[in-house]
C-alpha atoms as a PDB file:
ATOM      1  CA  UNK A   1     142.937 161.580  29.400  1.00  0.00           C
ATOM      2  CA  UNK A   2     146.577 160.266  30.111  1.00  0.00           C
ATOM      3  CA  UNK A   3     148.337 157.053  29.528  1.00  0.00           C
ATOM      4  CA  UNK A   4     147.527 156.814  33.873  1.00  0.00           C
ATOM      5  CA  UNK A   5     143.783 157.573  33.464  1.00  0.00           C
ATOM      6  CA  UNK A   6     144.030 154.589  30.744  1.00  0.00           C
ATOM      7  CA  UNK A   7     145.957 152.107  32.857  1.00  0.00           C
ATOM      8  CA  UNK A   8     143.333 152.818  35.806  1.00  0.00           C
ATOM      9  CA  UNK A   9     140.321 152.681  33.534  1.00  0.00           C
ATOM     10  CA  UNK A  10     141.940 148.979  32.164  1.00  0.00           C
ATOM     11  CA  UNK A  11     142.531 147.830  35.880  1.00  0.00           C
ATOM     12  CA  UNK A  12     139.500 148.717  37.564  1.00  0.00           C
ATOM     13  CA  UNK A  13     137.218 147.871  34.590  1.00  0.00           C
ATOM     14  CA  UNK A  14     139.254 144.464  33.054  1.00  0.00           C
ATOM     15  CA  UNK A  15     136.253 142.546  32.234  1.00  0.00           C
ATOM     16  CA  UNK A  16     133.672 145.437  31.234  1.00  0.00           C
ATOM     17  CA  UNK A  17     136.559 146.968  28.739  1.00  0.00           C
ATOM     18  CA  UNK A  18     138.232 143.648  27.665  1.00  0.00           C
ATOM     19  CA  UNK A  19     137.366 144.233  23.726  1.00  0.00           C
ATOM     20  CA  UNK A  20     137.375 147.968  24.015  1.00  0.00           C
ATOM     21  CA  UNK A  21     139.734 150.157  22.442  1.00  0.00           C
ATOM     22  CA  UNK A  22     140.543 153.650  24.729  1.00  0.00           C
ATOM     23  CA  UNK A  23     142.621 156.059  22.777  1.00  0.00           C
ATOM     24  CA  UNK A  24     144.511 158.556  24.456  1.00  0.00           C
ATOM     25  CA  UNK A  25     144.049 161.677  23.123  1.00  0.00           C
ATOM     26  CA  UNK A  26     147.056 163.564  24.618  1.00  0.00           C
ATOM     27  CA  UNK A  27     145.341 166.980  24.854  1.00  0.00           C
ATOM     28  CA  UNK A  28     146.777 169.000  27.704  1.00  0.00           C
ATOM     29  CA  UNK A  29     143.826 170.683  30.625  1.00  0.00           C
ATOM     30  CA  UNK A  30     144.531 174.196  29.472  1.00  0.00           C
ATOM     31  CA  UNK A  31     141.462 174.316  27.575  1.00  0.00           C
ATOM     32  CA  UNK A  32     137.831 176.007  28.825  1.00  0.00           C
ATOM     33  CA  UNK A  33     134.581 173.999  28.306  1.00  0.00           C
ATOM     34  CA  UNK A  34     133.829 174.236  24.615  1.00  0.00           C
ATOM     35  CA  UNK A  35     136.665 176.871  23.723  1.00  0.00           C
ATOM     36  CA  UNK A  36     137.264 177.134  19.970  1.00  0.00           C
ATOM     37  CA  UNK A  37     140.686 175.811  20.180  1.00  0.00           C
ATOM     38  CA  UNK A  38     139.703 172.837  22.287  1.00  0.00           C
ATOM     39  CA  UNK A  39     136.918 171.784  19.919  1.00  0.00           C
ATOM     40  CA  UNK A  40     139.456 171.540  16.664  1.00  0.00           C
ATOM     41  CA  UNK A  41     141.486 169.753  18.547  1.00  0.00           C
ATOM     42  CA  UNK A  42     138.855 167.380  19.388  1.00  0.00           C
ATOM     43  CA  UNK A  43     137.582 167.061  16.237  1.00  0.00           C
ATOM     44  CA  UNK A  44     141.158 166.605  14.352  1.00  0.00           C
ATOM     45  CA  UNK A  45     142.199 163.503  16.633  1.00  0.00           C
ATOM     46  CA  UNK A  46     138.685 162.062  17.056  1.00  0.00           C
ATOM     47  CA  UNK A  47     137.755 161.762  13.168  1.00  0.00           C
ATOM     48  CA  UNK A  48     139.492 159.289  12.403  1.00  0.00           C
ATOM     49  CA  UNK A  49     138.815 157.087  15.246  1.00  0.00           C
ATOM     50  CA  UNK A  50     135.227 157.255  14.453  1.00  0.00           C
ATOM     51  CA  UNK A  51     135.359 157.332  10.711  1.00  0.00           C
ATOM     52  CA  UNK A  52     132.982 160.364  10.432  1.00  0.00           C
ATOM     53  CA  UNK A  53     134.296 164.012   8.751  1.00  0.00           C
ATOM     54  CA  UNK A  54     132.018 166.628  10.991  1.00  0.00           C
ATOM     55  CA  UNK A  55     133.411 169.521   8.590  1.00  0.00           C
END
């Protein structure tokens, strides 16, 4: 997701998002469903939004 896709979710969804944190995650669409590479990235910027250590 990009800082547009966040702006759009924000507009179109104001009152069902108003206490909701989105995070952009800045990770470009070069990536194949599920490739290695993807999935470290994934897991190195999502742990510590959600407080969990999955390795």
């Amino acid at each position: 997701m990009e800082e547009k896709h966040k702006s759009r979710i924000r507009s179109e969804f104001r009152n069902d998002i108003r206490n909701t944190p989105i995070h952009v995650l800045d990770i470009p669409d070069d990536y194949q469903y599920m490739e290695a590479e993807l999935v470290e990235i994934l897991v190195e910027k999502t742990e510590p939004l959600i407080g969990l250590s999955l390795t």
